[in-house]
C-alpha atoms as a PDB file:
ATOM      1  CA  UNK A   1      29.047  29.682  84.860  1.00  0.00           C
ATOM      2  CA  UNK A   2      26.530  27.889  82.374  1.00  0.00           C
ATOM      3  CA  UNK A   3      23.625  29.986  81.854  1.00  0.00           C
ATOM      4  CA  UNK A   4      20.383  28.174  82.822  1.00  0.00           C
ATOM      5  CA  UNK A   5      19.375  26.836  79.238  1.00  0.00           C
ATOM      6  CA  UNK A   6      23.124  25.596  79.081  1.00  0.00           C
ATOM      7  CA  UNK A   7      22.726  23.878  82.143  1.00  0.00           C
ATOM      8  CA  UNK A   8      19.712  22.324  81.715  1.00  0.00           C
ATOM      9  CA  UNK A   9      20.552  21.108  78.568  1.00  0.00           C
ATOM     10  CA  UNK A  10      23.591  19.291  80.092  1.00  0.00           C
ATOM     11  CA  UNK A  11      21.542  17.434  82.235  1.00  0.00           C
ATOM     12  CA  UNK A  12      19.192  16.250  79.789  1.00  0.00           C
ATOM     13  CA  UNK A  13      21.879  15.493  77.127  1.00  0.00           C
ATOM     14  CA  UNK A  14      23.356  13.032  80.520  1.00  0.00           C
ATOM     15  CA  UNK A  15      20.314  11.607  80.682  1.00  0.00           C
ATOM     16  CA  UNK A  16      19.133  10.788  77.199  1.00  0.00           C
ATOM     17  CA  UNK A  17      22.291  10.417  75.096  1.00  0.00           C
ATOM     18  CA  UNK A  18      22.478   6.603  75.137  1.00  0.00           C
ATOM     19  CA  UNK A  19      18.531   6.077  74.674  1.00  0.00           C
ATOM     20  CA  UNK A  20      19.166   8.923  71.136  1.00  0.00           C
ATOM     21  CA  UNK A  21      22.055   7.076  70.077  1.00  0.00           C
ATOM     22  CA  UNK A  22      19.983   3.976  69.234  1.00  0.00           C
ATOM     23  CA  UNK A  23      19.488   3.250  65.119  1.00  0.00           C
ATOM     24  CA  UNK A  24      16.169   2.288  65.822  1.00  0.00           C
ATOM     25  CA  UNK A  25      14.836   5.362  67.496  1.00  0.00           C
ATOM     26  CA  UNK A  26      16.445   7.374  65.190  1.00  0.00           C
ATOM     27  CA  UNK A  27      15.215   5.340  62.150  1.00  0.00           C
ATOM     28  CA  UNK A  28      11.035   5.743  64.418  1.00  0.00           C
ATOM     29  CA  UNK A  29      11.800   9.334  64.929  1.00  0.00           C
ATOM     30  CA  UNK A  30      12.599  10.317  61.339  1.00  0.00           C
ATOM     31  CA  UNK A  31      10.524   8.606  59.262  1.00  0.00           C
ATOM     32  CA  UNK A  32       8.642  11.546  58.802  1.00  0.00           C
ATOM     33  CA  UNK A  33      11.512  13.616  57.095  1.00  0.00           C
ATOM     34  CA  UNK A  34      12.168  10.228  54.883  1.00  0.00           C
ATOM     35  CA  UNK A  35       8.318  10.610  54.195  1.00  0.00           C
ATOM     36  CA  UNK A  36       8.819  14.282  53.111  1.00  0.00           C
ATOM     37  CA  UNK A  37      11.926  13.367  50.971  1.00  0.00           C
ATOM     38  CA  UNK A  38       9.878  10.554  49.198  1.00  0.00           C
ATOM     39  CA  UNK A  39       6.205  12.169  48.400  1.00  0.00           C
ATOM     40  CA  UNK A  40       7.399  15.016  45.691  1.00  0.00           C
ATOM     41  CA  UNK A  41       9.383  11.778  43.859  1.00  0.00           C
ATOM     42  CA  UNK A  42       5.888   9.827  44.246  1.00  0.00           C
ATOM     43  CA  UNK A  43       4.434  13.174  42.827  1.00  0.00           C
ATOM     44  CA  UNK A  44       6.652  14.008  39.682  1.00  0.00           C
ATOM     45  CA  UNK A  45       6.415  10.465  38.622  1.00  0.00           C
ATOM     46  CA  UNK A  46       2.448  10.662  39.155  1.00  0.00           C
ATOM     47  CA  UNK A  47       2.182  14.004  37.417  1.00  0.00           C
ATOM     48  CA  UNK A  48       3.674  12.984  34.308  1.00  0.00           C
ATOM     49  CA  UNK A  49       0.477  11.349  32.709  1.00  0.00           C
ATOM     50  CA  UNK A  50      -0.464  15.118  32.803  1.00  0.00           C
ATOM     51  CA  UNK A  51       1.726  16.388  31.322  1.00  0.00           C
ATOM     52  CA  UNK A  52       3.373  14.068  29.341  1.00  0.00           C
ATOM     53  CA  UNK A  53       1.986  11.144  27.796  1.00  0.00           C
ATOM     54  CA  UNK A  54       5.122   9.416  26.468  1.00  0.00           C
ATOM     55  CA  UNK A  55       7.192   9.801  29.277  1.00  0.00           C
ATOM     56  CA  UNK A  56       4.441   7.478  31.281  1.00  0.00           C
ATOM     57  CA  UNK A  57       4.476   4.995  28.804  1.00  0.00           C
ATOM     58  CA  UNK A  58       8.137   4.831  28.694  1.00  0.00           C
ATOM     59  CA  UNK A  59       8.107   4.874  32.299  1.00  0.00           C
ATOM     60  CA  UNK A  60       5.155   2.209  32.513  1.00  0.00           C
ATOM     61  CA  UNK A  61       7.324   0.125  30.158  1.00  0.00           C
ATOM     62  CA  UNK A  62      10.969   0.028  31.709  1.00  0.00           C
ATOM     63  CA  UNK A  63      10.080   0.697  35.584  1.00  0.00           C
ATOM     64  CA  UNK A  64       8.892  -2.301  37.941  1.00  0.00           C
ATOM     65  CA  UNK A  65       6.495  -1.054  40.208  1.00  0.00           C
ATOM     66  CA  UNK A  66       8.260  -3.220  43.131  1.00  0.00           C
ATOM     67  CA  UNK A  67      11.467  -1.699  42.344  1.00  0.00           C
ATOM     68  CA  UNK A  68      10.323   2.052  42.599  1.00  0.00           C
ATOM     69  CA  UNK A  69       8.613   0.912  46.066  1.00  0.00           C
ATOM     70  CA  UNK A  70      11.766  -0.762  47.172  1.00  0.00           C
ATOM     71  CA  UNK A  71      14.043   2.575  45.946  1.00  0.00           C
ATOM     72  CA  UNK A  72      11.772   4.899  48.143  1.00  0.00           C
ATOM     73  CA  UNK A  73      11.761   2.505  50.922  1.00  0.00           C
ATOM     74  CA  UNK A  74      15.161   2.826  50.888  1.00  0.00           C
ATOM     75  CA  UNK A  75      14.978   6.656  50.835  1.00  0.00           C
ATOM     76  CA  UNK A  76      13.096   6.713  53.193  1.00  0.00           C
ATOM     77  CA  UNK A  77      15.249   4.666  55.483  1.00  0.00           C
ATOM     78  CA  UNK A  78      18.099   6.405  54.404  1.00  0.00           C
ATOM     79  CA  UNK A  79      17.210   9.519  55.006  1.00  0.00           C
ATOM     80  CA  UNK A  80      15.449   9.208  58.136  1.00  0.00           C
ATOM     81  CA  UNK A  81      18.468   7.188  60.001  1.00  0.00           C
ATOM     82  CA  UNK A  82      20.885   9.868  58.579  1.00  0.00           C
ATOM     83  CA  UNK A  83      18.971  13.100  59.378  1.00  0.00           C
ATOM     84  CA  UNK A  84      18.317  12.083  63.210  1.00  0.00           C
ATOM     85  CA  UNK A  85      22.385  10.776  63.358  1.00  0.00           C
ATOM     86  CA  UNK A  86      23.668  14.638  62.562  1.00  0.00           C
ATOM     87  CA  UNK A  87      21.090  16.112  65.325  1.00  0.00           C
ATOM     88  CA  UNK A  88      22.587  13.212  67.575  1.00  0.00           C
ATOM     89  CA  UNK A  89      25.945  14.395  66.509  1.00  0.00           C
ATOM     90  CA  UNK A  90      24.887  18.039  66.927  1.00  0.00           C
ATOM     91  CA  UNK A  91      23.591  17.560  70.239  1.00  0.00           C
ATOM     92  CA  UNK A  92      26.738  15.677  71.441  1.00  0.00           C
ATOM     93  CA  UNK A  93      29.084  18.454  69.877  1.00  0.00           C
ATOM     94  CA  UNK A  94      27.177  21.078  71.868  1.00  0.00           C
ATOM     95  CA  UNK A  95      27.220  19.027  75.084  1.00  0.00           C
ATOM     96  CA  UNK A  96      31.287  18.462  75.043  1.00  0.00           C
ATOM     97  CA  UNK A  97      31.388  21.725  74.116  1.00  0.00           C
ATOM     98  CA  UNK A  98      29.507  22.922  77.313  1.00  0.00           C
ATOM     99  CA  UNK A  99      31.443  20.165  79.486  1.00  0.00           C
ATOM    100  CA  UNK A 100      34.524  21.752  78.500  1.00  0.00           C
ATOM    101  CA  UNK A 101      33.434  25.593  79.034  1.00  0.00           C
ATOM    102  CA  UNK A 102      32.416  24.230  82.908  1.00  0.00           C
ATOM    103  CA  UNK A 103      35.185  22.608  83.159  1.00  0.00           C
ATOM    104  CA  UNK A 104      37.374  25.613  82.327  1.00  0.00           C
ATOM    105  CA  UNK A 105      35.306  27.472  84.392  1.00  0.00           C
ATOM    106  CA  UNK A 106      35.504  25.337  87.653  1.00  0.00           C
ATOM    107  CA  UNK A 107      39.411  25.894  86.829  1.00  0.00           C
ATOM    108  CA  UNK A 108      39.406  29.200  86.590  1.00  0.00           C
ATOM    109  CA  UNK A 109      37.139  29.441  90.131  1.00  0.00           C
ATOM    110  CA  UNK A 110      39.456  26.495  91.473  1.00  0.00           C
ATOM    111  CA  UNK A 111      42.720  28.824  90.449  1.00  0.00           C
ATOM    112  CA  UNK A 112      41.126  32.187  92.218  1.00  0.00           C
ATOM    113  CA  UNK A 113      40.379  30.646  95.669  1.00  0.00           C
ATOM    114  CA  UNK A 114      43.933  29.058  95.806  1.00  0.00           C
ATOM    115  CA  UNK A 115      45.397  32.528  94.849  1.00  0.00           C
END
């Protein structure tokens, strides 16, 4: 028998799996792990002037502005759609999983009352 957790997670993996499985909800839901992949780049390329005066005039010379904001855009995007697709395939992993186990179980039950 599924333990209560087990079970409840079934029913809620039922319920939402097709509303998860969307690329825009996942793309909504992880932007902010995109975000966090994309500020320390914005950061180190920031910090140089600090630190290093000719690497931000080499930088200033050969890198277009619109070109770093595109790149991080697509970081972002990348990331984000990519991180929430492995929890999606995580989740749908551990709900097969569980299917089976019940399955096997309601065989096993099925087997013992015929016996």
């Amino acid at each position: 028998m599924l333990s209560k957790k087990e079970a409840d997670f079934v029913e809620y993996w039922e319920k939402n799996r097709l509303l998860e499985k969307k690329w825009t909800r996942q793309w909504i839901i992880g932007l902010p792990v995109g975000l966090i992949f994309s500020i320390p780049i914005i950061l180190i390329l920031l910090s140089g002037k600090f630190w290093y005066n000719r690497a931000e005039a080499m930088a200033n010379a050969k890198l277009n502005p619109s070109t770093l904001l595109i790149s991080i855009g697509l970081i972002v995007c990348f990331v984000a759609i990519f991180y929430k697709k492995h929890q999606w395939d995580m989740k749908e992993q551990l709900y097969l999983e569980l299917k089976a186990k019940q399955k096997r179980q309601q065989g096993n039950q099925d087997a013992a009352s015929q016996g």
